[in-house]
C-alpha atoms as a PDB file:
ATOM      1  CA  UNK A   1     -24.843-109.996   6.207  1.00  0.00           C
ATOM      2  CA  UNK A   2     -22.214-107.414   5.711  1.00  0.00           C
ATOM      3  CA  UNK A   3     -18.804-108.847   5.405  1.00  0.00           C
ATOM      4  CA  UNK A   4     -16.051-107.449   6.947  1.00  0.00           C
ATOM      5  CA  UNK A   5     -12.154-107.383   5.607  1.00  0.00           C
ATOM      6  CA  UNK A   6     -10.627-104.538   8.138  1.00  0.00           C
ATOM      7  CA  UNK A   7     -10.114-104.039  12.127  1.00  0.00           C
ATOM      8  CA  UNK A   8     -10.963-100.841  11.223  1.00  0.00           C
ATOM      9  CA  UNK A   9     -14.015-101.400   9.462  1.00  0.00           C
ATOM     10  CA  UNK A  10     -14.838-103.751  12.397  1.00  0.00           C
ATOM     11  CA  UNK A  11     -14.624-100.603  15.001  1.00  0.00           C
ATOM     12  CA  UNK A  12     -16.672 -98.548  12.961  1.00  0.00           C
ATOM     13  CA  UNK A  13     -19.521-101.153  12.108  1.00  0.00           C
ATOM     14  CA  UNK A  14     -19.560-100.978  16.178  1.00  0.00           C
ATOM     15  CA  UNK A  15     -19.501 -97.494  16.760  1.00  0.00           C
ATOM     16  CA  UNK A  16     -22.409 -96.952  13.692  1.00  0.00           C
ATOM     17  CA  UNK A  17     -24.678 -99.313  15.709  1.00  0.00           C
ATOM     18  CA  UNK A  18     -24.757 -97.969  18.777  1.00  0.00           C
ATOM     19  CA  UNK A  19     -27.523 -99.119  20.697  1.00  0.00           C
ATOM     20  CA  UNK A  20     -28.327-101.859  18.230  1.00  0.00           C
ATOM     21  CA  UNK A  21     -27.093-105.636  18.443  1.00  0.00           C
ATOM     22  CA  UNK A  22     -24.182-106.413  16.349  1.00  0.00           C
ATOM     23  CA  UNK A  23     -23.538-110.124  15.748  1.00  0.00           C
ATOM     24  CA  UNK A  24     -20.494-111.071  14.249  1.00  0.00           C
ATOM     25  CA  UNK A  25     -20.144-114.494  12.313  1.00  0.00           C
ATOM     26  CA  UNK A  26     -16.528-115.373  12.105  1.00  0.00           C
ATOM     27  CA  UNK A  27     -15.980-117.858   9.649  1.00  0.00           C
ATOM     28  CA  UNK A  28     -13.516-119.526   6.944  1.00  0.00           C
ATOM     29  CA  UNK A  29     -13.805-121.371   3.920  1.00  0.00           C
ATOM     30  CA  UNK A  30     -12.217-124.686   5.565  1.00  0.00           C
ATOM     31  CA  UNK A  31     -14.413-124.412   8.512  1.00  0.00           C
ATOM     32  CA  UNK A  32     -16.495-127.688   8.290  1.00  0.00           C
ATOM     33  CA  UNK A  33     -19.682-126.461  10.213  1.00  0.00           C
ATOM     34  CA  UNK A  34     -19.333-122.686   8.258  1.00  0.00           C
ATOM     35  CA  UNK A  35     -22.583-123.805   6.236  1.00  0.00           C
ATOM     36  CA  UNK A  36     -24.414-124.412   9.145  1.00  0.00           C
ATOM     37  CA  UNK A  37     -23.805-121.754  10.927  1.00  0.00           C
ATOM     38  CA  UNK A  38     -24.416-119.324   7.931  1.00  0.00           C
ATOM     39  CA  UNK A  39     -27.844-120.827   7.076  1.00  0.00           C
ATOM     40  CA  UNK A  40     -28.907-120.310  11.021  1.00  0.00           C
ATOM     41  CA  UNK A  41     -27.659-116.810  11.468  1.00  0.00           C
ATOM     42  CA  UNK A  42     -29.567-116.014   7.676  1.00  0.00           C
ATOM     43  CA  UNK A  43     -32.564-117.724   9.126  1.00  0.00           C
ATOM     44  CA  UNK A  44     -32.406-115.247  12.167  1.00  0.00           C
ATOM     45  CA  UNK A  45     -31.454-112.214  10.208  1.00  0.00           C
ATOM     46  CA  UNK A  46     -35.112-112.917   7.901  1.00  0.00           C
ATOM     47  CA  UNK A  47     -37.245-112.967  11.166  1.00  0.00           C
ATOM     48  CA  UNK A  48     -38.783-109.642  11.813  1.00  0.00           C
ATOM     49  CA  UNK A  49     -38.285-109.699  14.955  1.00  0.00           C
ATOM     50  CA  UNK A  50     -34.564-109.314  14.791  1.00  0.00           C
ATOM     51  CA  UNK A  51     -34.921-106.378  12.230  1.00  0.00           C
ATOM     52  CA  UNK A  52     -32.713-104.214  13.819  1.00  0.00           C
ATOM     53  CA  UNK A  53     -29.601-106.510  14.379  1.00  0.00           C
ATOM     54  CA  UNK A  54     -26.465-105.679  12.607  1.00  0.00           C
ATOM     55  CA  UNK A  55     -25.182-108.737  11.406  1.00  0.00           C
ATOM     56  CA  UNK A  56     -21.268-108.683  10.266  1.00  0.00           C
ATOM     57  CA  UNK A  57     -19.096-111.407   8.875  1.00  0.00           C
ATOM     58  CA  UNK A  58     -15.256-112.251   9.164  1.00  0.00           C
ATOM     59  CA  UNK A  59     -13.104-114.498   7.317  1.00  0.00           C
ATOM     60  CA  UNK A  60     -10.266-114.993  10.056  1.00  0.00           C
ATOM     61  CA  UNK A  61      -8.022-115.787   6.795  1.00  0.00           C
ATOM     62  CA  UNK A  62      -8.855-112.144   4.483  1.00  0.00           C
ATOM     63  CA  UNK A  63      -8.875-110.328   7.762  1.00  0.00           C
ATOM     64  CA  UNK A  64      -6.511-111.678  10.924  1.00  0.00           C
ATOM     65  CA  UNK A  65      -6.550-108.091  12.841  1.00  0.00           C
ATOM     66  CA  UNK A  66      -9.722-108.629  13.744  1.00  0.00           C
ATOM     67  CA  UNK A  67     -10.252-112.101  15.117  1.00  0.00           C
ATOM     68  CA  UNK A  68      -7.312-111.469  17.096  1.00  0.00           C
ATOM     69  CA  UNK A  69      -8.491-108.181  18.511  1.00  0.00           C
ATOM     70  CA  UNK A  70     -12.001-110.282  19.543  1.00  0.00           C
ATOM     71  CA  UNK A  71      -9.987-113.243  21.163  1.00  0.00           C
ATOM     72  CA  UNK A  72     -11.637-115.652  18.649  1.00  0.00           C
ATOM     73  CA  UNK A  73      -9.671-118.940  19.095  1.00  0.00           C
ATOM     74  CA  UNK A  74     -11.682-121.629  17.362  1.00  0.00           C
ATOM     75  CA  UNK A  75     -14.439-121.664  14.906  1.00  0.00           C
ATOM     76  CA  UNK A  76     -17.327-121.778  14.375  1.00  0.00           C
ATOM     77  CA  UNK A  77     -17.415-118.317  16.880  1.00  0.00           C
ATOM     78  CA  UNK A  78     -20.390-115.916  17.219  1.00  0.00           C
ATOM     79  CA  UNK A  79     -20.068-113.103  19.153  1.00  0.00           C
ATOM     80  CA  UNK A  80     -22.569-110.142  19.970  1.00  0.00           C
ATOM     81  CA  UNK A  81     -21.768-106.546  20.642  1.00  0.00           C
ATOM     82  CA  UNK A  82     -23.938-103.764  21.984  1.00  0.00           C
ATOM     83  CA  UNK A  83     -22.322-100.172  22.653  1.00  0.00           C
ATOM     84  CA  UNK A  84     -18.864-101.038  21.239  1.00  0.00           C
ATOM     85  CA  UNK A  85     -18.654-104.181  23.902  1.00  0.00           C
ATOM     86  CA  UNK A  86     -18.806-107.952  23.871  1.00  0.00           C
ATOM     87  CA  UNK A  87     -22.040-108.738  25.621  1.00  0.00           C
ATOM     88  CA  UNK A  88     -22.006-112.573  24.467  1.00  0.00           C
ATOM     89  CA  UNK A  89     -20.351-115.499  22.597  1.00  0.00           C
ATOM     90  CA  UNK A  90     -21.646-118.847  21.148  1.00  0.00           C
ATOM     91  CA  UNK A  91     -20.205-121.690  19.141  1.00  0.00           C
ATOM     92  CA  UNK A  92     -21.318-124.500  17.654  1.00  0.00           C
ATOM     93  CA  UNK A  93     -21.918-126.717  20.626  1.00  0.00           C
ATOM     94  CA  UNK A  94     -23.875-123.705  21.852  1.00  0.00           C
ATOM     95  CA  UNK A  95     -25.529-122.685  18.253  1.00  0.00           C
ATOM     96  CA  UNK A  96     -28.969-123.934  18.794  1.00  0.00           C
ATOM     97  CA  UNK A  97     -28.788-120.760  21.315  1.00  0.00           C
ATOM     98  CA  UNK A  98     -28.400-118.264  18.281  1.00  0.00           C
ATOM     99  CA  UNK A  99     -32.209-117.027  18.273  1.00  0.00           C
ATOM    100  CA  UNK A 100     -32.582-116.834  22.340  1.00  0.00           C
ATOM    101  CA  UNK A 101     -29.196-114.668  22.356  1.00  0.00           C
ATOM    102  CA  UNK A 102     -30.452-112.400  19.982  1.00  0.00           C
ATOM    103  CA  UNK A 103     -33.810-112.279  22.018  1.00  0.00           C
ATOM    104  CA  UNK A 104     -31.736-111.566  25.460  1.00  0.00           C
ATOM    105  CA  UNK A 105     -30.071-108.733  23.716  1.00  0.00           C
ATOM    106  CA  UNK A 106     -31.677-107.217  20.902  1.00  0.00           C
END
């Protein structure tokens, strides 16, 4: 997982991929449930299957542009990207979702 410490290395990470899914972890080191979400998303990232998905991280704390730029407003927030755009978001209520998201868009 590649992390991420500019908006402007954000935008580029997006226009690099392209076609390919982009999912973007945003995280911080007080985050409670940051653990959990990590060891899910580098579950997913090991599967074959989702070879091809760019996966990104943010701390909202080293890098504030870009969780404001994404409307992030609590954590833990995943979203996905295809083309440049937000095609989907999950949190933690919704992270047992991660794999099927990545399956819908990938």
């Amino acid at each position: 997982m590649r992390r991420i410490c500019t908006k402007a290395e954000f935008q580029r990470e997006l226009e690099y991929a392209g076609d390919r899914l982009v999912a973007v972890d945003f995280t911080a080191v007080w985050c409670k449930n940051n653990d959990n979400v990590t060891r899910k998303i580098s579950d997913a990232m090991f599967q074959p299957e989702f070879s091809e998905v760019v996966f990104l991280q943010v701390d909202v704390d080293d890098n504030e542009d870009t969780p404001a730029f994404c409307n992030v407003d609590f954590l833990p927030t995943v979203q996905f990207y295809r083309f440049g755009q937000k095609v989907s978001e999950i949190h933690e209520d919704t992270l047992d979702n991660l794999t099927s998201v990545l399956r819908l868009h990938r």
